[in-house]
Protein backbone atom coordinates (compact mmCIF):
# COMPACT_ATOMS: atom_id res chain seq x y z
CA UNK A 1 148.64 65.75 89.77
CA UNK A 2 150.90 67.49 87.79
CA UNK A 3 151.19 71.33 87.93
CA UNK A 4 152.24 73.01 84.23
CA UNK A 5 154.75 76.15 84.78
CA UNK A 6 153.08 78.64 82.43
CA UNK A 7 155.46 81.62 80.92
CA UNK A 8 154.77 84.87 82.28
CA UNK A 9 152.69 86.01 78.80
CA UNK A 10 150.94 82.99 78.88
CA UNK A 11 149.61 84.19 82.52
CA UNK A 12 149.01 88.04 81.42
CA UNK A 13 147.06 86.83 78.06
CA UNK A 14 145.00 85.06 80.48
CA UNK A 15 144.50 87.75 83.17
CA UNK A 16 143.55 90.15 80.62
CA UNK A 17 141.01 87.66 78.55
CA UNK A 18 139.25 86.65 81.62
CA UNK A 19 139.08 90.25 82.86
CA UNK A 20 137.50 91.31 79.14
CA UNK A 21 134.85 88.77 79.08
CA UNK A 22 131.10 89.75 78.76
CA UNK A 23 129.17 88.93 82.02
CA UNK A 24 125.52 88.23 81.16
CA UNK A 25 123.15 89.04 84.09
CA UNK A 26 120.98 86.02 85.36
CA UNK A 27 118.06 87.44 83.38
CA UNK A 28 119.88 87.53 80.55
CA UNK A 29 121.41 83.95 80.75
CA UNK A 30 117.50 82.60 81.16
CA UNK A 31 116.55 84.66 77.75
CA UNK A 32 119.51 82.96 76.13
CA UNK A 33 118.88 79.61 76.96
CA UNK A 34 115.06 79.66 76.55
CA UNK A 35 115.68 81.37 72.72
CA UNK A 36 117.87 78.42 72.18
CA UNK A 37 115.12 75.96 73.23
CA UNK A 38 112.48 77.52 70.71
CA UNK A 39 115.22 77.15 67.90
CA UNK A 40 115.40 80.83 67.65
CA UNK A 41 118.33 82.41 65.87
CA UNK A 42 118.57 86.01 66.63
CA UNK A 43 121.72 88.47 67.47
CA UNK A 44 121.85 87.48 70.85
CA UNK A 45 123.05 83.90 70.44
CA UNK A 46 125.25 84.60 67.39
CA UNK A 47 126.78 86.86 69.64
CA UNK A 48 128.22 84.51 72.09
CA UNK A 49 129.98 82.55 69.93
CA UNK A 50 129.95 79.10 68.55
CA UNK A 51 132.01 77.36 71.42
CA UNK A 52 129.38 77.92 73.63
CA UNK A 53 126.23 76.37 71.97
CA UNK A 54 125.23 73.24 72.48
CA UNK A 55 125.06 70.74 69.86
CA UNK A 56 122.18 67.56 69.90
C-alpha cells in the first residue's frame, strides 16, 4: 500500500469539511430514500446534492 503525504491545508480543508457536514438522523435517511423510490422530487433531495443520488 502506498501512504500519500498530504500538505498541512490539504489536512485542515478536510478536518473542517468533514466537521461541517449535515448529519441526517436515521428517520430522516429512511424519508430520503423512500421519496427517491416513489420518483419524488421535492427540497429534501435537491438538497443533498447531486453526488449523492443514485443513477439507474
Amino acid at each position: 500500500m502506498r501512504k500519500t503525504t498530504k500538505s498541512p491545508g490539504e489536512k485542515i480543508v478536510k478536518d473542517i469539511k468533514r466537521a461541517t457536514r449535515k448529519h441526517y438522523l436515521s428517520e430522516e435517511k429512511i424519508r430520503i430514500v423512500l421519496d427517491g423510490l416513489r420518483g419524488e422530487d421535492n427540497e429534501t433531495l435537491s438538497a443533498i446534492g447531486p453526488r449523492t443520488m443514485v443513477e439507474c
